[in-house]
N, C-alpha and C. Protein backbone atom coordinates (compact mmCIF):
# COMPACT_ATOMS: atom_id res chain seq x y z
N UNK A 1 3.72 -42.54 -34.72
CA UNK A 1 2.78 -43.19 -35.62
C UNK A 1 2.37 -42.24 -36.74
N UNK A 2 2.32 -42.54 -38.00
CA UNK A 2 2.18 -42.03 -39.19
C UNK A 2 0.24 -41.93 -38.94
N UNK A 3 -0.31 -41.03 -39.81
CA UNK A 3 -1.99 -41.27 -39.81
C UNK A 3 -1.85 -41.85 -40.82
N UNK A 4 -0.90 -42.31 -41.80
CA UNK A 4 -1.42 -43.50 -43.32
C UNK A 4 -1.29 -44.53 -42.43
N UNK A 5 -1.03 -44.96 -41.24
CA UNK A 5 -1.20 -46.21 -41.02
C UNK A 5 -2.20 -46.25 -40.31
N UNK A 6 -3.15 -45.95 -40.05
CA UNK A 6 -4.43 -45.93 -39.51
C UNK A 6 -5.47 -45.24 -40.39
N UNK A 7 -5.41 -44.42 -41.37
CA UNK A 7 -6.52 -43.84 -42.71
C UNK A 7 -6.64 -44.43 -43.78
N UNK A 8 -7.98 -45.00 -44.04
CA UNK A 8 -8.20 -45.92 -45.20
C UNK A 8 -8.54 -44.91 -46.44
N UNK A 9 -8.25 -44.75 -47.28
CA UNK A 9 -8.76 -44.09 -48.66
C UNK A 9 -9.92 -43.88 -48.62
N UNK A 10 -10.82 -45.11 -48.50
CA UNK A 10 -12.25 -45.02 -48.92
C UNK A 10 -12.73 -43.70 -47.39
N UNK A 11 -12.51 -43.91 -46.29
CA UNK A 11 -12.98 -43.05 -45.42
C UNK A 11 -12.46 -41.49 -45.37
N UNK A 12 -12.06 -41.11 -47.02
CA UNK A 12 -11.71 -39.90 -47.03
C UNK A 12 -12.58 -39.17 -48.15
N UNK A 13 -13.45 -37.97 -47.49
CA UNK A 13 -14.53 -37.62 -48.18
C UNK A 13 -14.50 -36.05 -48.67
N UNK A 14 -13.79 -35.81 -49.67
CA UNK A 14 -13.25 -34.62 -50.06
C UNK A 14 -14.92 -33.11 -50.13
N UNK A 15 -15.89 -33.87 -50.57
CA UNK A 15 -16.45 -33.09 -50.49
C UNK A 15 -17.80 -33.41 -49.62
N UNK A 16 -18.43 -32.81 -48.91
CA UNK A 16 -18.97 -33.07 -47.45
C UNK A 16 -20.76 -32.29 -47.95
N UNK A 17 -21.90 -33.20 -48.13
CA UNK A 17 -22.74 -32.56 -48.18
C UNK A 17 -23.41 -32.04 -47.05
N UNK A 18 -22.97 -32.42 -45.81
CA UNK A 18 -23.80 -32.16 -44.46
C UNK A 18 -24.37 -30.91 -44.41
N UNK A 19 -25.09 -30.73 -44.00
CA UNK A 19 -25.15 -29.02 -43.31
C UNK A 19 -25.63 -28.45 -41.97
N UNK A 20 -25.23 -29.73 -40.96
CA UNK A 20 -25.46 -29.67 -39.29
C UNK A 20 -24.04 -30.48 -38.83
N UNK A 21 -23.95 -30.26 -37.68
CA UNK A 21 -22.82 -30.88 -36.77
C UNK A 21 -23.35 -32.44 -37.32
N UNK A 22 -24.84 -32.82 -36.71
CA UNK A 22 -24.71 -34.12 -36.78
C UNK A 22 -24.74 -35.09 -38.39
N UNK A 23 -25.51 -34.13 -39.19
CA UNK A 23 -24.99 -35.06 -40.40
C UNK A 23 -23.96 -34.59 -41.09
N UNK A 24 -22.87 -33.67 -40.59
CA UNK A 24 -21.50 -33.94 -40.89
C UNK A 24 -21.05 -35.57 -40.07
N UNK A 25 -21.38 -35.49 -38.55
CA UNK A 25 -21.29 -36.80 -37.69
C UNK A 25 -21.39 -38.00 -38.73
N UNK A 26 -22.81 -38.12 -39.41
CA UNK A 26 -23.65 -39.23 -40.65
C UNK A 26 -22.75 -39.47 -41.63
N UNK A 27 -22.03 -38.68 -42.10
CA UNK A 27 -21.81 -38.85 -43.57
C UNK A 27 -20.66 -39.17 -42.96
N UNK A 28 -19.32 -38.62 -42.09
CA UNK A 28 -18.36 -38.81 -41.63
C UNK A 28 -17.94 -40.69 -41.40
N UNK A 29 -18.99 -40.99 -40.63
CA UNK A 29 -18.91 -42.37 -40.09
C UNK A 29 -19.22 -43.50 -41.18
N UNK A 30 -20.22 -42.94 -42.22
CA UNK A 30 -20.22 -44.14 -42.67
C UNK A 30 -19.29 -45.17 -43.78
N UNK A 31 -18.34 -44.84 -44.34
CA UNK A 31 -17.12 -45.84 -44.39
C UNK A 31 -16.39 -46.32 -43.28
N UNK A 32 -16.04 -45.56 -42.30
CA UNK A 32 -15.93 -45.99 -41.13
C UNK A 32 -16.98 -46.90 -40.23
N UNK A 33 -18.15 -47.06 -40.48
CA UNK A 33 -18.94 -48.00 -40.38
C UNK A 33 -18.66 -49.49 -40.66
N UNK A 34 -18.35 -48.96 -42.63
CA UNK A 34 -18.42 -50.06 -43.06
C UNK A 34 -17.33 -50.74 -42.85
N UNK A 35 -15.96 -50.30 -42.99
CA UNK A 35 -14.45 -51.19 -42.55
C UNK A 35 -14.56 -51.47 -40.63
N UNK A 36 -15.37 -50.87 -39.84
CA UNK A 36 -15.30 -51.36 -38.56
C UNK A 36 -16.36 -52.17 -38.89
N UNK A 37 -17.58 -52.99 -39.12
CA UNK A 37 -18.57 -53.73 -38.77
C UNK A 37 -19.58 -53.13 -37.33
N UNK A 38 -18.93 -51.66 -36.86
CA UNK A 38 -20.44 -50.91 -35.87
C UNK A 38 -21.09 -49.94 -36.96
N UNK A 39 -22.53 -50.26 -36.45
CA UNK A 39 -23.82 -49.66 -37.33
C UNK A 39 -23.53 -48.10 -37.24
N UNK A 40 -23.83 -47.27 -38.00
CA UNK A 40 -23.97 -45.97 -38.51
C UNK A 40 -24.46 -45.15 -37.17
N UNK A 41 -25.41 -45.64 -36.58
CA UNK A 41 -26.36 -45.28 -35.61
C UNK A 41 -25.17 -45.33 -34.47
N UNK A 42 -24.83 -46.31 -34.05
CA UNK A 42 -24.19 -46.66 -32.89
C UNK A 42 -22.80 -45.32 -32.83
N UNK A 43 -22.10 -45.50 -33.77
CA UNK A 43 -20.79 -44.77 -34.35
C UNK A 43 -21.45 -43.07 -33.52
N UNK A 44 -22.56 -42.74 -34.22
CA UNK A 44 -23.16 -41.63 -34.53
C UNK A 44 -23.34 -41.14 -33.07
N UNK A 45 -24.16 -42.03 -32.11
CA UNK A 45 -24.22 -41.89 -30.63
C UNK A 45 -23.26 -41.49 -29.92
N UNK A 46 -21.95 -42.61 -30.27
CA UNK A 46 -21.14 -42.31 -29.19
C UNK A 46 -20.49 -40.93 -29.48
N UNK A 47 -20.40 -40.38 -30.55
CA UNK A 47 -19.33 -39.14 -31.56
C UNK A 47 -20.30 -37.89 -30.68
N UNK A 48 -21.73 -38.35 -30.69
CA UNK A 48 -22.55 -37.08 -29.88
C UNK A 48 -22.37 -37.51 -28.67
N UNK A 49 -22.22 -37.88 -27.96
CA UNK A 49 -22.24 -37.74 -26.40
C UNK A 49 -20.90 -37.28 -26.02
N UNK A 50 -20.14 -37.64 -27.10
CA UNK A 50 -18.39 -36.80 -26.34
C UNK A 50 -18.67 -35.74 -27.15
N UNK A 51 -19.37 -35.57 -28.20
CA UNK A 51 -19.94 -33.81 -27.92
C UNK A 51 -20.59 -33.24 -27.24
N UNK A 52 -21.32 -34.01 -26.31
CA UNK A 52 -21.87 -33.30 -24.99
C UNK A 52 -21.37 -32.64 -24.44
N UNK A 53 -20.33 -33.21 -24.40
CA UNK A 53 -18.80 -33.42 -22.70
C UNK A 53 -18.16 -31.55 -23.15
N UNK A 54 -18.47 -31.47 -24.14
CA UNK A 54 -17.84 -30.05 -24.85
C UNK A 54 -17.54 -30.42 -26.35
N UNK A 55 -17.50 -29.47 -27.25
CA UNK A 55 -17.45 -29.39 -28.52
C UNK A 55 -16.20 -29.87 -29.03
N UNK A 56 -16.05 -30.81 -30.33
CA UNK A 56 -14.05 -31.37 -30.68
C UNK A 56 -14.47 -30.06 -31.56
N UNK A 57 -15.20 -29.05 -32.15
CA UNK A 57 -14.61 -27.97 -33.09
C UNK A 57 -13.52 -27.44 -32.22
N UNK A 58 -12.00 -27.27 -32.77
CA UNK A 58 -11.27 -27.02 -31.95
C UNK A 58 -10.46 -25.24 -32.18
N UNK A 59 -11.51 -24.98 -33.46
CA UNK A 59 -11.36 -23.13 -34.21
C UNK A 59 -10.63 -23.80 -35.26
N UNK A 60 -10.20 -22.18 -35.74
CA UNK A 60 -9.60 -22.31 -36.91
C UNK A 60 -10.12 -22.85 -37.88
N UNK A 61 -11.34 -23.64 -38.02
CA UNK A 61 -11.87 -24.05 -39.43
C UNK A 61 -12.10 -25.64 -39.04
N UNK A 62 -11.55 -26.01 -37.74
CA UNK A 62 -11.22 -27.80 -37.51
C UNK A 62 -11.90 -28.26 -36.78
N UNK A 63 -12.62 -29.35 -37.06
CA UNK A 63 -13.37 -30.20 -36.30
C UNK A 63 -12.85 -31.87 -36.02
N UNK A 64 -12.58 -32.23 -34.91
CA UNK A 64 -12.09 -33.49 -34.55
C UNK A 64 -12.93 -34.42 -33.80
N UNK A 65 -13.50 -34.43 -34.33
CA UNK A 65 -14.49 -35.82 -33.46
C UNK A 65 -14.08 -36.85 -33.54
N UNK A 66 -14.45 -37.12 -31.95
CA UNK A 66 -13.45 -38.53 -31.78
C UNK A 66 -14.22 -39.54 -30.98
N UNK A 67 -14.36 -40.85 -30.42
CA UNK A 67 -14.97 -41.63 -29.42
C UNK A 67 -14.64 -42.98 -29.30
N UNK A 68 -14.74 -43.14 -28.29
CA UNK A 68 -14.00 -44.88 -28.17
C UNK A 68 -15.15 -45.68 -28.15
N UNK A 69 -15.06 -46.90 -28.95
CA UNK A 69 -15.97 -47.93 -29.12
C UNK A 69 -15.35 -49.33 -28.73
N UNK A 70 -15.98 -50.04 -27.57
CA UNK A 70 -15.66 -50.95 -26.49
C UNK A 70 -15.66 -52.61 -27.87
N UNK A 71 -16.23 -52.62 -28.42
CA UNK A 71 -15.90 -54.08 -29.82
C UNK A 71 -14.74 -53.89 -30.48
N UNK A 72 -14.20 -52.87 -30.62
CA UNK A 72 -13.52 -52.60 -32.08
C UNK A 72 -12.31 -53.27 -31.85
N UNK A 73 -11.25 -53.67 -32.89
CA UNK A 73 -9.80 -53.79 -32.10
C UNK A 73 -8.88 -53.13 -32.61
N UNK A 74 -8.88 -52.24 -33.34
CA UNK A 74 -7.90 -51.43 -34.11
C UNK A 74 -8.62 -50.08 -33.93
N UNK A 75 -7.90 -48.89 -34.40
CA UNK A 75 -8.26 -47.38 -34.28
C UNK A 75 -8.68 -47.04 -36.25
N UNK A 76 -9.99 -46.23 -36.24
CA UNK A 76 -10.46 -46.15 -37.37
C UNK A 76 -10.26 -44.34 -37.53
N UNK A 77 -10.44 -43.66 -38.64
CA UNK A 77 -10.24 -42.55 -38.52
C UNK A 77 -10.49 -42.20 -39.99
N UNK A 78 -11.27 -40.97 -40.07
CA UNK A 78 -11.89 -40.97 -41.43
C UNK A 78 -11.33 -39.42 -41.66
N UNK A 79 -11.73 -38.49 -42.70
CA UNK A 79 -11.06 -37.38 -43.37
C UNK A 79 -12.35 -36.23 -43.96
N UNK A 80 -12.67 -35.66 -43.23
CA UNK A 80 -13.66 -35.02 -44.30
C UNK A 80 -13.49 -33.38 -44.74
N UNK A 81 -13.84 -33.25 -45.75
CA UNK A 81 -14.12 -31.38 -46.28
C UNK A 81 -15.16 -30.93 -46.71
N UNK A 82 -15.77 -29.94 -45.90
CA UNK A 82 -17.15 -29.20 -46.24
C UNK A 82 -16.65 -27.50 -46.91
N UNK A 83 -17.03 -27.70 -48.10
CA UNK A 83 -16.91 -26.40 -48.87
C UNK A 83 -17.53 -25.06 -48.06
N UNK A 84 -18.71 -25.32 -47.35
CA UNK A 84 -19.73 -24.07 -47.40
C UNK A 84 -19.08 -23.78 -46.01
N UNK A 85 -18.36 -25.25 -45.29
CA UNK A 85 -18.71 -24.58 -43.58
C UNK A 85 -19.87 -25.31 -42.95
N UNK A 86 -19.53 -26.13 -41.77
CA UNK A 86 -20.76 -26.44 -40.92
C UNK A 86 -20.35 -25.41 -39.31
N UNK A 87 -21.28 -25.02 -38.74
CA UNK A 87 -21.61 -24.77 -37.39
C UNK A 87 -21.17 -26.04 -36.33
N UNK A 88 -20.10 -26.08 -36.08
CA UNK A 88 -19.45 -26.96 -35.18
C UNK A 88 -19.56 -26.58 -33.78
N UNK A 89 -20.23 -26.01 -33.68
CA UNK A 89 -20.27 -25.15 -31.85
C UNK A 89 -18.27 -24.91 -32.02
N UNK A 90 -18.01 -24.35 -32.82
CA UNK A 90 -16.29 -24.41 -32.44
C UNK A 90 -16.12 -23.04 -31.56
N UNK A 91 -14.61 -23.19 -30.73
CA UNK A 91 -14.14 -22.51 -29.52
C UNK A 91 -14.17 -21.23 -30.27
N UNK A 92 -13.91 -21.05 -31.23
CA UNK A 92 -13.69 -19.73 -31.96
C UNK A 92 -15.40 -19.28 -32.41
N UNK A 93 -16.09 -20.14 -32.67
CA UNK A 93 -17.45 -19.78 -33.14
C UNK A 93 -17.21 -19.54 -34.46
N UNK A 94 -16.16 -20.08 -35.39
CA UNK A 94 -15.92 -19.52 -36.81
C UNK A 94 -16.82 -21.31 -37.30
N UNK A 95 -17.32 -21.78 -38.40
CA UNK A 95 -18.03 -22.69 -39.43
C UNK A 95 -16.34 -23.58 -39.84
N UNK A 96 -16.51 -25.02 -39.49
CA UNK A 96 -15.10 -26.18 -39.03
C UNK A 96 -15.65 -25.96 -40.79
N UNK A 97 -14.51 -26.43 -41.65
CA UNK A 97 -14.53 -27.00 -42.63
C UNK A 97 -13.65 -28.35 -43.29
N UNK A 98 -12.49 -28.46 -42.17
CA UNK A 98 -11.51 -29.37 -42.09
C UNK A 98 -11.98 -30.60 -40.97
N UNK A 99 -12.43 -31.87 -41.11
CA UNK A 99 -12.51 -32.72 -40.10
C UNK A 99 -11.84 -34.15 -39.92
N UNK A 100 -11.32 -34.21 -38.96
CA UNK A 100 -10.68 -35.59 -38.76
C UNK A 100 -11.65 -36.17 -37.89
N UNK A 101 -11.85 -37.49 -38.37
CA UNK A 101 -12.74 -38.47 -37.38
C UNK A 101 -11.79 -39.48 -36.91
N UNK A 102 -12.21 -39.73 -35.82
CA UNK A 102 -11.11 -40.58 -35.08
C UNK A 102 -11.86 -41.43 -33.93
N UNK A 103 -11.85 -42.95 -34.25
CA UNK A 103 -12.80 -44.07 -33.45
C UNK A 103 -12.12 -44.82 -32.75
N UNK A 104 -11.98 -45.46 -31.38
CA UNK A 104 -10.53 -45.73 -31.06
C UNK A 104 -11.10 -47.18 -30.45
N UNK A 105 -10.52 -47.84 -29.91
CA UNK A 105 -10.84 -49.14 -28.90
C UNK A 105 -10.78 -48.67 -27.90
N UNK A 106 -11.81 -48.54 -26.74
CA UNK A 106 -12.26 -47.73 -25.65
C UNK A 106 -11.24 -48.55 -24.81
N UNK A 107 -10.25 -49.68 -24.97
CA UNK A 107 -9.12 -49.58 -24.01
C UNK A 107 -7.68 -48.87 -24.55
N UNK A 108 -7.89 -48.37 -25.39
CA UNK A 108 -6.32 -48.08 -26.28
C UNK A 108 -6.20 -46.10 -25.95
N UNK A 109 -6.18 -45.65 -24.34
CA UNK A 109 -6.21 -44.30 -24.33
C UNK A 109 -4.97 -43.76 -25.27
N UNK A 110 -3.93 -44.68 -24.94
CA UNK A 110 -2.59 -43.85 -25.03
C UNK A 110 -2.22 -43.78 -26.84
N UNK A 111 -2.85 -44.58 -27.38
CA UNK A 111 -3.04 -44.64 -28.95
C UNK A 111 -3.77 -43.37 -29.04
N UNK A 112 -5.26 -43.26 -28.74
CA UNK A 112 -5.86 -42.31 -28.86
C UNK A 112 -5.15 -40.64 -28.54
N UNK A 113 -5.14 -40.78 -27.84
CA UNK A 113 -4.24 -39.15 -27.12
C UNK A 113 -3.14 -39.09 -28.29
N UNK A 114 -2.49 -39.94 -28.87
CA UNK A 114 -1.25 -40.13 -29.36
C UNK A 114 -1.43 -39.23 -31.06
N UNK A 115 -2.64 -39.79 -31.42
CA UNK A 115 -3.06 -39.88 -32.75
C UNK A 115 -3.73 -38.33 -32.75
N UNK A 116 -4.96 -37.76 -31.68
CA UNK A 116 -5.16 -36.98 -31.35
C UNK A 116 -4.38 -35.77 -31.25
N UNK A 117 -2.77 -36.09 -30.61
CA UNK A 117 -2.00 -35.14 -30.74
C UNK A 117 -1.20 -34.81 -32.12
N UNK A 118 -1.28 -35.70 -32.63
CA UNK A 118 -0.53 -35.43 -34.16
C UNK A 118 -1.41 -35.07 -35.27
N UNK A 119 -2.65 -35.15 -34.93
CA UNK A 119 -3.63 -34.25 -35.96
C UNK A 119 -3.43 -33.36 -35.68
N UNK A 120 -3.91 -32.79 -34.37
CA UNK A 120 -3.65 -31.60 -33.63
C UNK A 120 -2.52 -30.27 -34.08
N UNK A 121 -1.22 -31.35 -34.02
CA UNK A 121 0.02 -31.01 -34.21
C UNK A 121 -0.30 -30.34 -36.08
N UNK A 122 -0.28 -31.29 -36.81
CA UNK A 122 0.01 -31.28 -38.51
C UNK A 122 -1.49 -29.86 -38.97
N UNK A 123 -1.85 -29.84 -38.06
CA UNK A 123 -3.06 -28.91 -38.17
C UNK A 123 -3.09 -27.48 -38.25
N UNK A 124 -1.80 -27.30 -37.15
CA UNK A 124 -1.72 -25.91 -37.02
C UNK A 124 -0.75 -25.25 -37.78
N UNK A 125 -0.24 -26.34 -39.15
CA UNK A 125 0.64 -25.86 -39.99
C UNK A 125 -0.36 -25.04 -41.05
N UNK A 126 -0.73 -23.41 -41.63
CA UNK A 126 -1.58 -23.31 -42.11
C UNK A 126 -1.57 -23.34 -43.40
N UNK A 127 -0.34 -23.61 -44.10
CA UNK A 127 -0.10 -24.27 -46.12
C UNK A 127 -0.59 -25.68 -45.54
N UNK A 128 -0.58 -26.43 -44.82
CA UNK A 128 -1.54 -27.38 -44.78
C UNK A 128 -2.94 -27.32 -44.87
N UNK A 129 -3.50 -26.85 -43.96
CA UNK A 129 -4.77 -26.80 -43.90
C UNK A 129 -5.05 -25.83 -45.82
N UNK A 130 -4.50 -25.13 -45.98
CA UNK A 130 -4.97 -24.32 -47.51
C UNK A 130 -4.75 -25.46 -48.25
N UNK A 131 -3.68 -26.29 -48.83
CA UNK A 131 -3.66 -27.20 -49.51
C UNK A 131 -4.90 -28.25 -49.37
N UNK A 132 -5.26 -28.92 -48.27
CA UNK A 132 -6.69 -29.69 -48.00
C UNK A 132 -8.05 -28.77 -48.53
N UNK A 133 -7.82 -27.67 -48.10
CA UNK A 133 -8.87 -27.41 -48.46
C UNK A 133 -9.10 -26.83 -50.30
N UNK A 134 -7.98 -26.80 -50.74
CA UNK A 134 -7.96 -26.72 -52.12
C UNK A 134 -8.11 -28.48 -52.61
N UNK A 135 -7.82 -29.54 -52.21
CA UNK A 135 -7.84 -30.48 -52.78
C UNK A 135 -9.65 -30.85 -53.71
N UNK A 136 -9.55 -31.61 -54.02
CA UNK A 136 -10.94 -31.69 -54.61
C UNK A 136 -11.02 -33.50 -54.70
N UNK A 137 -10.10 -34.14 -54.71
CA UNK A 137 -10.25 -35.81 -54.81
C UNK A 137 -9.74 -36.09 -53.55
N UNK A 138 -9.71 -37.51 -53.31
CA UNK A 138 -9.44 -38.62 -52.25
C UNK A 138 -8.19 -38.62 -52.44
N UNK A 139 -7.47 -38.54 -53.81
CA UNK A 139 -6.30 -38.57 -54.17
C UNK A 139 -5.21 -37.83 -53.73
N UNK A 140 -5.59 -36.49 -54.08
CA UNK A 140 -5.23 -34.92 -53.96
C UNK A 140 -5.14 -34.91 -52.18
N UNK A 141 -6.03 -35.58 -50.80
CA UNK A 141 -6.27 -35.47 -50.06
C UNK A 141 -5.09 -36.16 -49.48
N UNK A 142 -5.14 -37.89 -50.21
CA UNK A 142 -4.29 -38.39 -49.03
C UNK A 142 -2.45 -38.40 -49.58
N UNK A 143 -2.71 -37.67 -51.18
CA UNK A 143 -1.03 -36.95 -51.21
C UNK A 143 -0.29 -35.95 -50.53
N UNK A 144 -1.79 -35.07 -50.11
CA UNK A 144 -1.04 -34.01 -48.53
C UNK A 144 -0.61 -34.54 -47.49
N UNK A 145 -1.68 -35.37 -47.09
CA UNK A 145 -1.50 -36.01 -45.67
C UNK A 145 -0.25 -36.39 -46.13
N UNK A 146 -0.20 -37.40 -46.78
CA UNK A 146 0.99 -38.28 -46.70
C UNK A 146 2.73 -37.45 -46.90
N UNK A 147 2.58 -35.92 -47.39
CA UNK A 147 3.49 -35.59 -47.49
C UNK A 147 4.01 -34.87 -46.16
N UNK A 148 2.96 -34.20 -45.43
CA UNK A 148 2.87 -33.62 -44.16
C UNK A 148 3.34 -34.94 -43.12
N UNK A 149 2.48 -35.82 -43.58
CA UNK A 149 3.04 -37.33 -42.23
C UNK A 149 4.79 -37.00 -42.39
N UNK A 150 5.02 -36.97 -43.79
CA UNK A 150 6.29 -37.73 -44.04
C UNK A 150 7.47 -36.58 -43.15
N UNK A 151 7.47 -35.56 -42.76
CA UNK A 151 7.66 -34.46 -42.38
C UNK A 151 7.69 -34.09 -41.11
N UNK A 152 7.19 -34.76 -40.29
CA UNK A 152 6.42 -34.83 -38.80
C UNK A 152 7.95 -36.15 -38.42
């Protein structure tokens, strides 16, 4: 599975005003809000409680938050970049600046794991991650992805 077939444009947010885990969480979800029809709040809950379970900062600069939502019927997944660095509780303890959000249908594991592993995967290429984080538009953002998908 390609991530252009599951990443909407609008849920790609090149520049990230947050400056906590959770309103990176806020700002992350809400186009993803709006193309799923679950409230901001709800989205926001479930993304913190599987941060309970342990931290998605996964080092290296990357944060993957992810959670399954039991209404939805398709997998949603949003794009974000924070210039300064947020405090992600990440494994490395280094400030995530790269984030993939990823909302799944709490019956669709094997989608999830699937999608999960190919961020994962396209992640640890590091002229990827430098190119994202040089991008500055939505544009610039989903011409990497899409060239990295194409490649995979």
């Amino acid at each position: 599975m390609k991530l252009l077939e599951v990443l909407d444009a609008e849920a790609i947010l090149p520049d990230l005003t947050a400056g906590t885990k959770t309103e990176v969480l806020e700002e992350l979800v809400i186009p993803v809000a709006h193309r799923s029809g679950v409230a901001v709040e709800e989205l926001v809950r479930v993304l913190l409680e599987r941060e309970r379970l342990g931290s998605t900062g996964i080092g290296g600069g990357i944060g993957i938050p992810h959670g399954k939502i039991p209404r939805i019927d398709r997998l949603f997944m949003g794009v974000g970049l924070s210039r300064r660095g947020i405090d992600f509780e990440s494994l490395d303890g280094r400030p995530a600046h790269i984030f993939f959000l990823l909302v799944t249908p709490e019956s669709s594991m094997g989608l999830h794991l699937k999608v999960l592993a190919r961020i994962s995967r396209i992640l640890k290429n590091e002229q990827f991650k430098e190119r994202l984080l040089q991008a500055r538009t939505r544009e610039e953002i989903l011409a990497i992805i899409q060239n990295e998908d194409e490649e995979f």
